[in-house]
N, C-alpha and C. Protein backbone atom coordinates (compact mmCIF):
# COMPACT_ATOMS: atom_id res chain seq x y z
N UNK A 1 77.50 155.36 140.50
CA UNK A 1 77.59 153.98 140.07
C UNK A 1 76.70 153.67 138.89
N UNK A 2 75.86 154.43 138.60
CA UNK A 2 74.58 153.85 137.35
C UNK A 2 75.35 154.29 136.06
N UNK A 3 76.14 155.16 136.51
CA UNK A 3 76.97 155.32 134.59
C UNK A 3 77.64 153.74 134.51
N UNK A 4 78.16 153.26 135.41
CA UNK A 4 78.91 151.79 135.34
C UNK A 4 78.14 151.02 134.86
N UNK A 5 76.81 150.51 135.57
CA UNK A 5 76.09 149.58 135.01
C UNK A 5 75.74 149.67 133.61
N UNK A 6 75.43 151.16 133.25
CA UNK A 6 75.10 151.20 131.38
C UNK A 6 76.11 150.99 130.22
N UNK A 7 77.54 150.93 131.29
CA UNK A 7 78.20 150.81 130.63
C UNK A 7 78.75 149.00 130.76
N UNK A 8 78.15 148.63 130.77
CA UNK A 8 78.35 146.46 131.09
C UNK A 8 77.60 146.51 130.29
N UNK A 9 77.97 145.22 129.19
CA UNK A 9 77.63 144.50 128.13
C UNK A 9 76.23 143.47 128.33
N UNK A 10 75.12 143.53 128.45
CA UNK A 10 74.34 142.61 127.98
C UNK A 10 74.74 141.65 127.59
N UNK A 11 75.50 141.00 126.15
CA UNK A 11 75.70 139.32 125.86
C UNK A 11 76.83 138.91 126.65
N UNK A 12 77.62 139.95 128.00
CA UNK A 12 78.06 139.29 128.85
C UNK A 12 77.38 139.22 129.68
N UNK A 13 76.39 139.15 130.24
CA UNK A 13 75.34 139.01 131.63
C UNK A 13 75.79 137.07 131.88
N UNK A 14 76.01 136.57 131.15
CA UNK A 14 75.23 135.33 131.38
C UNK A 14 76.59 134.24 131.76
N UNK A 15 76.71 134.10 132.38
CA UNK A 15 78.01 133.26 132.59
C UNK A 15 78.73 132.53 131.94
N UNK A 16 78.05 131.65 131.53
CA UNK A 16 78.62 131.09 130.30
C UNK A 16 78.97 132.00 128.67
N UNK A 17 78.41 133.03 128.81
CA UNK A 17 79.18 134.25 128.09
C UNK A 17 80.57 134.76 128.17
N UNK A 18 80.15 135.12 129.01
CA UNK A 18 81.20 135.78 130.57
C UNK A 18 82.32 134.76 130.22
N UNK A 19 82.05 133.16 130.33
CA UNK A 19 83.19 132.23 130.37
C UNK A 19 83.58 132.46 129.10
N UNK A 20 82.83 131.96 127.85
CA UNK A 20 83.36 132.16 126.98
C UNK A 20 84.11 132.85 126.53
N UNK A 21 83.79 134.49 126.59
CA UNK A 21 84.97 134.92 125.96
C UNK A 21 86.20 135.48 127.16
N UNK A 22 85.94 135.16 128.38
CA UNK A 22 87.28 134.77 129.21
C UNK A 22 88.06 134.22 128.64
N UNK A 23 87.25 132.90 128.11
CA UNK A 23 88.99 131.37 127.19
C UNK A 23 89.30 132.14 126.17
N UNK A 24 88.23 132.76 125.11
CA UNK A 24 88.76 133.05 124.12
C UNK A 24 89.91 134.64 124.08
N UNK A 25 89.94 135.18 125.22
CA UNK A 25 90.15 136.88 125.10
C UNK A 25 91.77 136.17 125.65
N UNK A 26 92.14 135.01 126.18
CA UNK A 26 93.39 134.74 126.62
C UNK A 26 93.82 133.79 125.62
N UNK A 27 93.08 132.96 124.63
CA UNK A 27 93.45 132.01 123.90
C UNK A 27 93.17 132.30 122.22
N UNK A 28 94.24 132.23 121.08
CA UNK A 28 94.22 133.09 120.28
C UNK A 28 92.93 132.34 119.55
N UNK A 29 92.62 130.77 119.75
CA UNK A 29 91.48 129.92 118.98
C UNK A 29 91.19 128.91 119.91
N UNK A 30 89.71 128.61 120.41
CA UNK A 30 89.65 127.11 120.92
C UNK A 30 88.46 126.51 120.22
N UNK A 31 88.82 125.17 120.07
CA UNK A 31 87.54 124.60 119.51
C UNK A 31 86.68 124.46 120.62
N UNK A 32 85.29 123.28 119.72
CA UNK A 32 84.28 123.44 120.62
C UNK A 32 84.73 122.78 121.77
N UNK A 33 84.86 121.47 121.47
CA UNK A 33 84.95 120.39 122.93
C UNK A 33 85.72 120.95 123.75
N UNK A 34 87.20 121.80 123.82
CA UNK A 34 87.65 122.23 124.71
C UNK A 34 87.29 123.02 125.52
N UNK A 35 86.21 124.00 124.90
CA UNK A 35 85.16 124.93 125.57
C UNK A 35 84.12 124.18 126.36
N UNK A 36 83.84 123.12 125.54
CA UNK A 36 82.82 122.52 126.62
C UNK A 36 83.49 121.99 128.18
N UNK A 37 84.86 121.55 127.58
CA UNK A 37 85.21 120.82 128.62
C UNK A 37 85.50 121.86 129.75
N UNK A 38 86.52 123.23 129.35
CA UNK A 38 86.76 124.03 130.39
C UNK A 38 85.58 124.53 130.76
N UNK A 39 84.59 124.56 130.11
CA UNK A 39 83.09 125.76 130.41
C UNK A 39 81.85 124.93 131.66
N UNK A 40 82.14 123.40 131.20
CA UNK A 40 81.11 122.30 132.18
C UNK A 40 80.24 122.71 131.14
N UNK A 41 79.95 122.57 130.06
CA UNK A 41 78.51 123.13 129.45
C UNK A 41 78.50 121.73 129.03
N UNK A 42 76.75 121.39 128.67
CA UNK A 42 76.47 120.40 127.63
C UNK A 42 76.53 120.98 125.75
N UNK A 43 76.40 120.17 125.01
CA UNK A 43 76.10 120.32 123.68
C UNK A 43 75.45 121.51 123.39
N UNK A 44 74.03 121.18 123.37
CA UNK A 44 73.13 122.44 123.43
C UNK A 44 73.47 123.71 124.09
N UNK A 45 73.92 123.70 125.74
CA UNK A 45 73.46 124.96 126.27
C UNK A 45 74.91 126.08 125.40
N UNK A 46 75.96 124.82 125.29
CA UNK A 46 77.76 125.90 124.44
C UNK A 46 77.18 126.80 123.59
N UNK A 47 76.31 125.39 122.68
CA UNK A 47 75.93 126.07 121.17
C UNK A 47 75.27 127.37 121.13
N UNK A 48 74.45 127.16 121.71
CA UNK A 48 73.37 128.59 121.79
C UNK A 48 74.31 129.46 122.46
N UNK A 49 74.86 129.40 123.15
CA UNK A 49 75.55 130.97 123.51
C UNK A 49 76.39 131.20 122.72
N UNK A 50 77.01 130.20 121.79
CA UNK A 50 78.25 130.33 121.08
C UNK A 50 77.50 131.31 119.78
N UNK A 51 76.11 131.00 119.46
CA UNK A 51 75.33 131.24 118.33
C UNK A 51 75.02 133.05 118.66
N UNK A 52 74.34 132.84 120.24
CA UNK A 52 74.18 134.69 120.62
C UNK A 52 75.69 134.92 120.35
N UNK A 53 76.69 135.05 120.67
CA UNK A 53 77.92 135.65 120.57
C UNK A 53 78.29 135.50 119.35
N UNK A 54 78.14 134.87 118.36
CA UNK A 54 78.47 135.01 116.48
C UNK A 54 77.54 136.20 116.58
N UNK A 55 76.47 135.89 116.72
CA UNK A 55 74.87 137.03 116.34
C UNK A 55 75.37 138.27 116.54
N UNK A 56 76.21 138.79 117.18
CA UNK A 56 76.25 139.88 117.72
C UNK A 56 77.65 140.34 117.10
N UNK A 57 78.11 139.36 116.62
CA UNK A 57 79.69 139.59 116.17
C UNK A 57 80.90 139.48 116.75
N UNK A 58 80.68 139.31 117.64
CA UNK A 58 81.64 138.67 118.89
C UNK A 58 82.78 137.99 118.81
N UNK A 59 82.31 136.70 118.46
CA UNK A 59 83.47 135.59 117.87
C UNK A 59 83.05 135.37 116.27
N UNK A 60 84.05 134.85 115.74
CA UNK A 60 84.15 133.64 114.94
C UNK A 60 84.27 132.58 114.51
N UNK A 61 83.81 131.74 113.75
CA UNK A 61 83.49 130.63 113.80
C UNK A 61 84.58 129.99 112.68
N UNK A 62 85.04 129.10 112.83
CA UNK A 62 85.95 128.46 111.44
C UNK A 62 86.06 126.77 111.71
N UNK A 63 85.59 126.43 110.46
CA UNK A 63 85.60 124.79 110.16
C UNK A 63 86.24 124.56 109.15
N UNK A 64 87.11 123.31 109.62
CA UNK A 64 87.77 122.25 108.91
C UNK A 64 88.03 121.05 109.27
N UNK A 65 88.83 120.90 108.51
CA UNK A 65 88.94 118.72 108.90
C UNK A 65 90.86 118.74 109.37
N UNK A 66 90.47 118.09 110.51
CA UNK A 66 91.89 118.07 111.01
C UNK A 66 92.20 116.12 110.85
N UNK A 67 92.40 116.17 110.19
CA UNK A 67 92.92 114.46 109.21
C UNK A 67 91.32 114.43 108.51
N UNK A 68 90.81 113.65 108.89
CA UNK A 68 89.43 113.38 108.09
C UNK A 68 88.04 113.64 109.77
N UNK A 69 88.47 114.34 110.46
CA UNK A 69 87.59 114.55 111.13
C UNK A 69 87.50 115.93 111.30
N UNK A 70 85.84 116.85 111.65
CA UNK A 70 85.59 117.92 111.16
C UNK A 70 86.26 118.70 112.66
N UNK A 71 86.56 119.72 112.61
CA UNK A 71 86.79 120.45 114.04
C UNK A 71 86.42 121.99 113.71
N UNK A 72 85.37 122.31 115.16
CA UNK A 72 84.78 123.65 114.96
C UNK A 72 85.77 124.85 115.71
N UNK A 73 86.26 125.74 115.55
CA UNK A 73 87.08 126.67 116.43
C UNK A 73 86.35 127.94 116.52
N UNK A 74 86.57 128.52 117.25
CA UNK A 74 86.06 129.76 117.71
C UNK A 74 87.17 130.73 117.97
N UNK A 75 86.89 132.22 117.66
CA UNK A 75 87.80 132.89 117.92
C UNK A 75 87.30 134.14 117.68
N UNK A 76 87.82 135.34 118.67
CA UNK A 76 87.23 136.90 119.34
C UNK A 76 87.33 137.49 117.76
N UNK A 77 86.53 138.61 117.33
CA UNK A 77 86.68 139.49 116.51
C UNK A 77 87.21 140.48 117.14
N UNK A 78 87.32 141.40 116.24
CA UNK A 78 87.81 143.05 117.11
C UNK A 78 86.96 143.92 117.62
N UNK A 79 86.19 143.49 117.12
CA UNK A 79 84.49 143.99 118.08
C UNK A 79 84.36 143.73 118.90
N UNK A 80 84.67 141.87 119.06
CA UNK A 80 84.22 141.31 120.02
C UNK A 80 85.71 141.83 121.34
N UNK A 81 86.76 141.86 120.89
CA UNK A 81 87.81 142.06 121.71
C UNK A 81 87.69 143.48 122.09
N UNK A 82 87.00 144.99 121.26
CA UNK A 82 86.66 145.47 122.13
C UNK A 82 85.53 145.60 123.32
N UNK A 83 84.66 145.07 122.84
CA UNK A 83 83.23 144.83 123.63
C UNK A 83 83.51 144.25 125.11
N UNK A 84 84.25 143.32 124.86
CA UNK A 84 84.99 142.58 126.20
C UNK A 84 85.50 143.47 126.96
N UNK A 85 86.57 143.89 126.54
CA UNK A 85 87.29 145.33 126.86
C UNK A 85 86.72 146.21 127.73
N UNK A 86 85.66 146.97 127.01
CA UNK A 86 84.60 147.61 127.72
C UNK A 86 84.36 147.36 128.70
N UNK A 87 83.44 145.72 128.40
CA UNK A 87 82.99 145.26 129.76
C UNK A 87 83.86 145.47 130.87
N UNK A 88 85.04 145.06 130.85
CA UNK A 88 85.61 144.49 131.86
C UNK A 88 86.18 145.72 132.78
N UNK A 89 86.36 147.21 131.48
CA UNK A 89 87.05 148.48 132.05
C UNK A 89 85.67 149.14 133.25
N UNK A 90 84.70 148.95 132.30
CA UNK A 90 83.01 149.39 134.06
C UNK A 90 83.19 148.27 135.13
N UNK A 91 83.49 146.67 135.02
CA UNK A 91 83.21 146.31 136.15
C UNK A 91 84.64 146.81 137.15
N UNK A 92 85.71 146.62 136.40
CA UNK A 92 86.69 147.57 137.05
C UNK A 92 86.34 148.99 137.68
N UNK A 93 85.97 149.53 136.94
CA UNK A 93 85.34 151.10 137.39
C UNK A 93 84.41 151.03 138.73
N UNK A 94 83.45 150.26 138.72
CA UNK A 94 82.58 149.77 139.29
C UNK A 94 83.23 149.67 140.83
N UNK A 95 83.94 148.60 140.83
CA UNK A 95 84.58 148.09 141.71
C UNK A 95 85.49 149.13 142.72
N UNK A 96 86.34 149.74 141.80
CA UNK A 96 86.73 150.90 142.36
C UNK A 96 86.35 151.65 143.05
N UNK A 97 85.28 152.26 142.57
CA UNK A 97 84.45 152.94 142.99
C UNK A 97 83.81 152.56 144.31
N UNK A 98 83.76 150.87 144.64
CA UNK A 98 83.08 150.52 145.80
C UNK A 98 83.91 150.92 147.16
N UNK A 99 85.48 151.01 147.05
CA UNK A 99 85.63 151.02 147.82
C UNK A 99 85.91 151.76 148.98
């Protein structure tokens, strides 16, 4: 089982990670508020994880004005879509393995 654990992602440990790129790995773009709304996060706690997951390369970030109001979207890189990937193939492994 310890090859599994080395093989799980760190900037997914954290749930609201974890959530994040759940919406995003099924949804091709979501902005912020919709993340907040599906995630229960406040302002602050989205941002900062949204900020570790740019940091790392994860997602992307894209702004514009949808009529005259600004809207932030987010969306997986291919890094980030394999990194996820990864993750998700050890906790699978993992799991397997338990039983």
């Amino acid at each position: 089982m310890s090859n599994y654990l080395h093989q799980l992602n760190k900037a997914f440990e954290n749930r609201s990670r974890l959530g994040i790129m759940s919406v995003l790995a099924v949804n091709e773009r979501v902005d912020f508020n919709r993340l907040k709304e599906l995630l229960e996060l406040t302002d602050g706690n989205l941002a900062s994880h949204l900020t570790a997951l740019e940091r790392e390369n994860y997602i992307e970030v894209q702004k514009q004005f949808i009529g005259k109001k600004p809207n932030t979207s987010y969306l997986l890189t291919d890094a980030g879509r394999a990194a996820f990937r990864s993750h998700l193939d050890a906790l699978e492994a993992m799991l397997r393995e338990m039983r």
